[in-house]
C-alpha atoms as a PDB file:
ATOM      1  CA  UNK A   1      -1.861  20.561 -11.545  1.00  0.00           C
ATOM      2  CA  UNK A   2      -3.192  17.728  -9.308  1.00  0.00           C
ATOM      3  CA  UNK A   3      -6.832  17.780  -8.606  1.00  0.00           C
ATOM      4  CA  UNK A   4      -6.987  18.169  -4.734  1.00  0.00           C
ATOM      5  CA  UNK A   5      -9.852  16.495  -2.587  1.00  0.00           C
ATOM      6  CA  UNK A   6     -11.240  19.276   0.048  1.00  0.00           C
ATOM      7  CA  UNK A   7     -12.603  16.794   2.318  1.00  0.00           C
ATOM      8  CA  UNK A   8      -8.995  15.717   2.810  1.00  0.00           C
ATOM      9  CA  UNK A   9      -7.831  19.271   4.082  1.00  0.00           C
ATOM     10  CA  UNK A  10      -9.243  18.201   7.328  1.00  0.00           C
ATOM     11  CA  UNK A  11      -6.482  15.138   7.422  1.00  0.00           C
ATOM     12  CA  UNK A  12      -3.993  18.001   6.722  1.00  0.00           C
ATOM     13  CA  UNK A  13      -5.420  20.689   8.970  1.00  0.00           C
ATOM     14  CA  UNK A  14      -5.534  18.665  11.940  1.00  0.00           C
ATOM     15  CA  UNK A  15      -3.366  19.000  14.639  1.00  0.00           C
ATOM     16  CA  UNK A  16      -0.883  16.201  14.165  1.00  0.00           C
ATOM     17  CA  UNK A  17       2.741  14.900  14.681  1.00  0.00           C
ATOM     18  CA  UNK A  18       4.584  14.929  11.156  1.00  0.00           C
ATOM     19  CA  UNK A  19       1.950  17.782  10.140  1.00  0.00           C
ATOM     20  CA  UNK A  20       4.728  19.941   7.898  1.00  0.00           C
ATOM     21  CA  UNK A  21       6.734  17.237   6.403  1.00  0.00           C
ATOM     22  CA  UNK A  22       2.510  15.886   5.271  1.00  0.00           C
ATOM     23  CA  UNK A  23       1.758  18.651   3.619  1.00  0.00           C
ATOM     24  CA  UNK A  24       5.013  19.270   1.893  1.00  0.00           C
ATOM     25  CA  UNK A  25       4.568  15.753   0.431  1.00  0.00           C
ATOM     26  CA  UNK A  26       0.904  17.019  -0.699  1.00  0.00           C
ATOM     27  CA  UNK A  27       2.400  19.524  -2.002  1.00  0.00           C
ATOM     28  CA  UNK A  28       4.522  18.179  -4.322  1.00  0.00           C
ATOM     29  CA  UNK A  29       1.860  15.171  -5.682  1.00  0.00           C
ATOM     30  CA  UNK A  30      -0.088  17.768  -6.300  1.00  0.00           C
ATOM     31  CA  UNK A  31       1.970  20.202  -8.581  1.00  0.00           C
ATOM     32  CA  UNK A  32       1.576  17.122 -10.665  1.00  0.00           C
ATOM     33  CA  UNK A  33      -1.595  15.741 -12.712  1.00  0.00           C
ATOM     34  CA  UNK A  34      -2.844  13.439  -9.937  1.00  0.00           C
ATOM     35  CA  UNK A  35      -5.921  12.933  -8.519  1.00  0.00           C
ATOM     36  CA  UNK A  36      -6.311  13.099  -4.844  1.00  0.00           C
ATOM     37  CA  UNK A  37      -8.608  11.013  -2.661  1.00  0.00           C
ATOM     38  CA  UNK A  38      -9.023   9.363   1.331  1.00  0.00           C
ATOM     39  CA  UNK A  39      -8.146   5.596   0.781  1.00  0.00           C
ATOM     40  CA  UNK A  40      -6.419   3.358   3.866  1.00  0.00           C
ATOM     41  CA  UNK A  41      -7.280   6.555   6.016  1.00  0.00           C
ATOM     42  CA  UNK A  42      -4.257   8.363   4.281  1.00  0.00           C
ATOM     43  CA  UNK A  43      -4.008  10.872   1.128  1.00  0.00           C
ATOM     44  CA  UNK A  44      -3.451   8.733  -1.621  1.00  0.00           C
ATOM     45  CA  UNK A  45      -2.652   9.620  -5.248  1.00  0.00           C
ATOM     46  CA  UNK A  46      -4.092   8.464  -8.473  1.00  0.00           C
ATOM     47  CA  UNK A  47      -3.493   8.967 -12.541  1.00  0.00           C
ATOM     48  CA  UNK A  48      -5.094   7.240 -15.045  1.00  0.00           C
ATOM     49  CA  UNK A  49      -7.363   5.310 -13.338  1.00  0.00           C
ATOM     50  CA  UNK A  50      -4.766   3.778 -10.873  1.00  0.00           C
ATOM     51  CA  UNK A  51      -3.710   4.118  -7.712  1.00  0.00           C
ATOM     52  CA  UNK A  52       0.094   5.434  -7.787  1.00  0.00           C
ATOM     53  CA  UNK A  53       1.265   6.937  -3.851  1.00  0.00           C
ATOM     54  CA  UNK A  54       0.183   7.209  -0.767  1.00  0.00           C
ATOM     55  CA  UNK A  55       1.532   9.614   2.298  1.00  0.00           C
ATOM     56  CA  UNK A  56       0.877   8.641   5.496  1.00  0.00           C
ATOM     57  CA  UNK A  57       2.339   9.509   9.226  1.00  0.00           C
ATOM     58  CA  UNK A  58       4.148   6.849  11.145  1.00  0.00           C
ATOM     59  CA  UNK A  59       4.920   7.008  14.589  1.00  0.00           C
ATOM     60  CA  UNK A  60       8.589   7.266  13.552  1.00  0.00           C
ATOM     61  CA  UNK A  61       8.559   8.993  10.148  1.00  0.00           C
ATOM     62  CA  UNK A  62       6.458  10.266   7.676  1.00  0.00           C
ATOM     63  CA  UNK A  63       6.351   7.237   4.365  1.00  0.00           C
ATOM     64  CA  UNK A  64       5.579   8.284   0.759  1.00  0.00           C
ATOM     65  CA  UNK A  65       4.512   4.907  -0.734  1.00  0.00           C
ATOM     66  CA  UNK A  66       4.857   4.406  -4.573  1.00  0.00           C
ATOM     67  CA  UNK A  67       2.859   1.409  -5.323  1.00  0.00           C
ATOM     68  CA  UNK A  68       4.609   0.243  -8.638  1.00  0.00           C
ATOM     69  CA  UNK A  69       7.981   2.002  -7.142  1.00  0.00           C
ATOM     70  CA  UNK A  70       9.954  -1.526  -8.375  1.00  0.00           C
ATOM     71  CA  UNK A  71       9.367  -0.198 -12.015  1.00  0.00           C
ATOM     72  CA  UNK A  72      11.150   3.376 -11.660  1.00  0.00           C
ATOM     73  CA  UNK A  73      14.349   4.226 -12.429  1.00  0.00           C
ATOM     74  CA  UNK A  74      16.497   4.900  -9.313  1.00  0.00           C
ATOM     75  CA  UNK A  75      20.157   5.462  -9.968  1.00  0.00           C
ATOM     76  CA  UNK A  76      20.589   7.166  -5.976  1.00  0.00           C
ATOM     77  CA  UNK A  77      18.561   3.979  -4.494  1.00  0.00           C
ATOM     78  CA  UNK A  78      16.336   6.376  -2.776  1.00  0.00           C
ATOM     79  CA  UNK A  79      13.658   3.943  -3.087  1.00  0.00           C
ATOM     80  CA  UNK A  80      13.579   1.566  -0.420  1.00  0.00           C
ATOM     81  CA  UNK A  81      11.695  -1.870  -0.135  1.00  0.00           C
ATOM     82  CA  UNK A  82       8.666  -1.474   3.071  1.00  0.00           C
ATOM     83  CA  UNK A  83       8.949  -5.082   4.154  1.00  0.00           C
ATOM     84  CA  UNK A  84      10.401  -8.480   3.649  1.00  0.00           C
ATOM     85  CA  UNK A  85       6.824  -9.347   2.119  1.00  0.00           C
ATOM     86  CA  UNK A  86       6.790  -6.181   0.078  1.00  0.00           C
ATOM     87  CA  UNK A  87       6.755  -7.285  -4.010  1.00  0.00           C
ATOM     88  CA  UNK A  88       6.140  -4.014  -5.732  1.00  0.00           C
ATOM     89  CA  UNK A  89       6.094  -0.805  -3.864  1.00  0.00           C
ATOM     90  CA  UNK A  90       9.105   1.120  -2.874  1.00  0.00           C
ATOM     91  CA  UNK A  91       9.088   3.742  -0.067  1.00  0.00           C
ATOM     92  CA  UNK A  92      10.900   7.097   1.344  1.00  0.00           C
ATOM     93  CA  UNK A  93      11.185   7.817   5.194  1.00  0.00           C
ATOM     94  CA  UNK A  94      11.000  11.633   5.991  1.00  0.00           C
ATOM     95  CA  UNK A  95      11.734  13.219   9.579  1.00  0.00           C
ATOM     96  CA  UNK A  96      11.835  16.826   8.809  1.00  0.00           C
ATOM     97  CA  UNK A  97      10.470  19.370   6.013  1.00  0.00           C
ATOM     98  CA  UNK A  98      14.655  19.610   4.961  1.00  0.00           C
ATOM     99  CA  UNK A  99      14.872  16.178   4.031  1.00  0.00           C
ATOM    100  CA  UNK A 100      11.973  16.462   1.664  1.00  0.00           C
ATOM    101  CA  UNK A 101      12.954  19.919   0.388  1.00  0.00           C
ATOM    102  CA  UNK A 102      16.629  18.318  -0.337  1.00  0.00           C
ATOM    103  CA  UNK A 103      14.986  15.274  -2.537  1.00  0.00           C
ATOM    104  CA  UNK A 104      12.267  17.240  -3.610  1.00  0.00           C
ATOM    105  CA  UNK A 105      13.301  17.369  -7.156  1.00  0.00           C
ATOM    106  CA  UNK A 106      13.939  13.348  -6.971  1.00  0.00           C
ATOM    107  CA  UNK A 107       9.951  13.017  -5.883  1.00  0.00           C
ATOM    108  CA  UNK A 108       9.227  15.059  -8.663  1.00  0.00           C
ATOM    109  CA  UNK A 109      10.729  12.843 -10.853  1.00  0.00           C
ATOM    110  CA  UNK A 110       9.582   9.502  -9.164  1.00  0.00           C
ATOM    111  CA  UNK A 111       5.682  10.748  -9.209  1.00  0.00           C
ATOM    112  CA  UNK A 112       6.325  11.757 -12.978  1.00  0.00           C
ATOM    113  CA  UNK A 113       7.530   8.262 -13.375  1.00  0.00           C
ATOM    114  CA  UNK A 114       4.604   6.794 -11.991  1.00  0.00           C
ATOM    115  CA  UNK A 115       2.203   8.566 -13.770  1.00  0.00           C
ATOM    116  CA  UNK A 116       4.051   7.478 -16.863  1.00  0.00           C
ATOM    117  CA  UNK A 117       3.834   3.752 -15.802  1.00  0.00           C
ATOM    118  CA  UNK A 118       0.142   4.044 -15.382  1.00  0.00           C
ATOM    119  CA  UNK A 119      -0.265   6.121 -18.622  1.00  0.00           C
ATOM    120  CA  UNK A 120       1.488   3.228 -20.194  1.00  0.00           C
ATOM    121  CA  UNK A 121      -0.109   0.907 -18.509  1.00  0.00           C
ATOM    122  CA  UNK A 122       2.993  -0.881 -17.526  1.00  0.00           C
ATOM    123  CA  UNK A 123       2.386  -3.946 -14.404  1.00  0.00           C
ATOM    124  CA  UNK A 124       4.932  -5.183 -11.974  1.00  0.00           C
ATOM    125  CA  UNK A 125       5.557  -8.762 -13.359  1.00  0.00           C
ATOM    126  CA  UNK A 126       5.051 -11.160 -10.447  1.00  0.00           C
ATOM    127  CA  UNK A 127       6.119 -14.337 -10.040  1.00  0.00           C
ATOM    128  CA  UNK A 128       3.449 -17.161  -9.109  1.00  0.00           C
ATOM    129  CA  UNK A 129       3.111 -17.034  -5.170  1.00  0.00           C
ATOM    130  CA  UNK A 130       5.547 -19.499  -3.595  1.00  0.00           C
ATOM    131  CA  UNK A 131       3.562 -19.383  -0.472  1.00  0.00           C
ATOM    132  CA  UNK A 132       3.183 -22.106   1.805  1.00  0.00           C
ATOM    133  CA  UNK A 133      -0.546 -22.006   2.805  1.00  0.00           C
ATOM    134  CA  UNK A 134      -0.566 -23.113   6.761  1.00  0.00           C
ATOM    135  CA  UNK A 135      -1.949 -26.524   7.874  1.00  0.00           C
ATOM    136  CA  UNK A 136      -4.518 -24.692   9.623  1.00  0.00           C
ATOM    137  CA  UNK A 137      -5.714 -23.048   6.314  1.00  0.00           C
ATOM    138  CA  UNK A 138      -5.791 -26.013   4.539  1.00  0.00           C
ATOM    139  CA  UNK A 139      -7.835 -28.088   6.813  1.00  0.00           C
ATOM    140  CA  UNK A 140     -10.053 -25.180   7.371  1.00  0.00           C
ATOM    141  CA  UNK A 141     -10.724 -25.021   3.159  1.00  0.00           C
ATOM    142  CA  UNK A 142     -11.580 -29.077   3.977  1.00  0.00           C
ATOM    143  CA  UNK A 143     -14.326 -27.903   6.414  1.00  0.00           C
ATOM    144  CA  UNK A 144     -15.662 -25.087   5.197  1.00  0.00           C
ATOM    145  CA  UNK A 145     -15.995 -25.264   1.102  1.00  0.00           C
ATOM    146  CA  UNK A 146     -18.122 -21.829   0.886  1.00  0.00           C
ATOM    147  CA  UNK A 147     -14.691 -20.432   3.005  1.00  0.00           C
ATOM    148  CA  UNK A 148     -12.494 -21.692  -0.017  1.00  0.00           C
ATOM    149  CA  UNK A 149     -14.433 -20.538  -2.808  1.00  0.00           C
ATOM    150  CA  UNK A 150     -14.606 -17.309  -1.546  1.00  0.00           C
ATOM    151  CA  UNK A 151     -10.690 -17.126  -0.662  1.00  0.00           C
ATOM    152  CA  UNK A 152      -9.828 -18.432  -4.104  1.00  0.00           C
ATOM    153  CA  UNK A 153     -12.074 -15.601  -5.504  1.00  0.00           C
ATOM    154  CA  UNK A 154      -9.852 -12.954  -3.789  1.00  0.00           C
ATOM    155  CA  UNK A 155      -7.172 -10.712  -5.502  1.00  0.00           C
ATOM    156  CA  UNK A 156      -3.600 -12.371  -5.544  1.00  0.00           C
ATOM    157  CA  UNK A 157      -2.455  -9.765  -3.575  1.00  0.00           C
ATOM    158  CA  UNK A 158      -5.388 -10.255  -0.407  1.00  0.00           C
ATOM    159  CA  UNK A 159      -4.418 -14.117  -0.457  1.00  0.00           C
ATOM    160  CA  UNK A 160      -1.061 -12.950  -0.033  1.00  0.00           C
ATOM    161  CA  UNK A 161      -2.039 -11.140   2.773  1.00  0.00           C
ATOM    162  CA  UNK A 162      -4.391 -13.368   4.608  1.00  0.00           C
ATOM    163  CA  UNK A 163      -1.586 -16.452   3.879  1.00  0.00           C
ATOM    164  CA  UNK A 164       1.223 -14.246   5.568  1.00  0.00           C
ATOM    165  CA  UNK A 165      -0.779 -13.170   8.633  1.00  0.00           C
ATOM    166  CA  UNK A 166      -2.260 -16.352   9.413  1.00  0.00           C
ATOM    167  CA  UNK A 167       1.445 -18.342   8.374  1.00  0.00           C
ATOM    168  CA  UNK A 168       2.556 -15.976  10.820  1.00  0.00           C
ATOM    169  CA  UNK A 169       1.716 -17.222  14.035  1.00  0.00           C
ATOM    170  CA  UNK A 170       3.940 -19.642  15.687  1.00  0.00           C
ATOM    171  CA  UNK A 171       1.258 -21.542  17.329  1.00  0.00           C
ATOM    172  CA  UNK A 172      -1.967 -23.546  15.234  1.00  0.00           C
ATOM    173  CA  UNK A 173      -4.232 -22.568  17.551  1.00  0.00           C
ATOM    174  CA  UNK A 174      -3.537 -18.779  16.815  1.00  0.00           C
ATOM    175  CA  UNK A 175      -3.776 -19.667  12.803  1.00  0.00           C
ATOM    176  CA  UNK A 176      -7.111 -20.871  13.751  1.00  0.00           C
ATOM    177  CA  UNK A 177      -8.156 -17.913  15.538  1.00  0.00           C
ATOM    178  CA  UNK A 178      -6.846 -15.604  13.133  1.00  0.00           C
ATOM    179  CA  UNK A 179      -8.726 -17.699  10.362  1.00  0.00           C
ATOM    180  CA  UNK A 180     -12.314 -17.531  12.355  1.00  0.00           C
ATOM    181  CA  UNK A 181     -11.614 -13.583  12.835  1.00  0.00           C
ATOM    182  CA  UNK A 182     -11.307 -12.519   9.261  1.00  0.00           C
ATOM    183  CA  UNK A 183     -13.671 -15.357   7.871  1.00  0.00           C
ATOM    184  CA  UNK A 184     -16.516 -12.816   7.448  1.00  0.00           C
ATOM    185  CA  UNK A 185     -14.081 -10.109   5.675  1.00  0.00           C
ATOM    186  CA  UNK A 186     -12.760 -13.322   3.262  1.00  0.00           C
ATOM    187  CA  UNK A 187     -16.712 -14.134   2.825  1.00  0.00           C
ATOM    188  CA  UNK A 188     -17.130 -10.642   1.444  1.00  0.00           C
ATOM    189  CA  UNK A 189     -14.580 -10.345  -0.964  1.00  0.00           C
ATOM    190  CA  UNK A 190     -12.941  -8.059   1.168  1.00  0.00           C
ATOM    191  CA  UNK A 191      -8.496  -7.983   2.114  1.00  0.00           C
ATOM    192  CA  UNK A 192      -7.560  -7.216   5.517  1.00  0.00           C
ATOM    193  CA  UNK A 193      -6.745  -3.408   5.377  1.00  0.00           C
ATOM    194  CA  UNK A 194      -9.892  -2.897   2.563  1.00  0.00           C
ATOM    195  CA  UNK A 195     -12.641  -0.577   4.135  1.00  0.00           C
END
């Protein structure tokens, strides 16, 4: 049995859209040995030291998140890829308590499998980034050296981040804007969705 986090029965008690088909996902991490904590404001789910799901309510849909989901088997292709930028995690969209019950034994099986991967302390293999870094990044490494140390100190994954948002506005002055607004989070070591 999971190890459940009471301050996070407020998240579930409160009044919420998606409220059921939440706590029928909690249910099921938890009938496994998983470790239950607040991270990203949303339940998230951990074995072996690792981080290995997170639930969460979208405005659309309720998303169970597995983090290293590229590793699991998946004959059904339940699993579905989050984003075009998405490398590793796989997710399932929920808009009713029947749709979980009716895969329920297929989570079962996929949060088994990750606890497995982290008990085995298997890693997605990633490629080197192919990113382009912007112009605007570049020049503002050439200005500001104490910015580039501190970006090249990040995780992979939070340069991936920062190099997507920023590449992702169409105009340089945005870039640059978008550069000046998470300097201070880059400074301190810190991705763009860490708290």
């Amino acid at each position: 049995m999971g190890k459940a986090d009471p301050r996070i029965d407020r998240y579930f008690d409160k009044d919420r859209p998606w409220r059921a088909e939440l706590v029928a996902l909690r249910r099921l991490m938890l009938a496994e040995d998983v470790t239950e904590a607040l991270k990203w404001r949303n339940p998230c789910y951990a074995a072996h030291g690792s981080n290995i799901g997170i639930i969460g309510a979208e405005k659309n849909d309720v998303a169970l998140s597995f983090f290293k989901g590229v590793l699991f088997d998946d004959p059904a292709g339940l699993l579905k890829v989050p984003g075009p930028n998405s490398r590793s995690a796989r997710v399932m969209k929920f808009t009713s308590t029947e749709e979980i019950d009716a895969v329920a034994q297929d989570i079962t099986g996929f949060i088994k499998q990750a606890i497995a991967v982290e008990k085995d302390g298997r890693s997605v293999d990633l490629p080197e980034d192919d990113l382009d870094y912007p112009e605007a990044l570049l020049a503002a490494f050439e200005a500001d050296p104490e910015l580039q140390t501190a970006f090249e100190a990040l995780t992979p994954g939070r340069q991936r981040g920062y190099v997507l948002h920023i590449s992702g506005a169409k105009q340089e002055a945005t870039q640059h804007a978008r550069i000046a607004k998470w300097r201070d989070r880059i400074l301190a070591g810190q991705g763009m969705h860490d708290r």
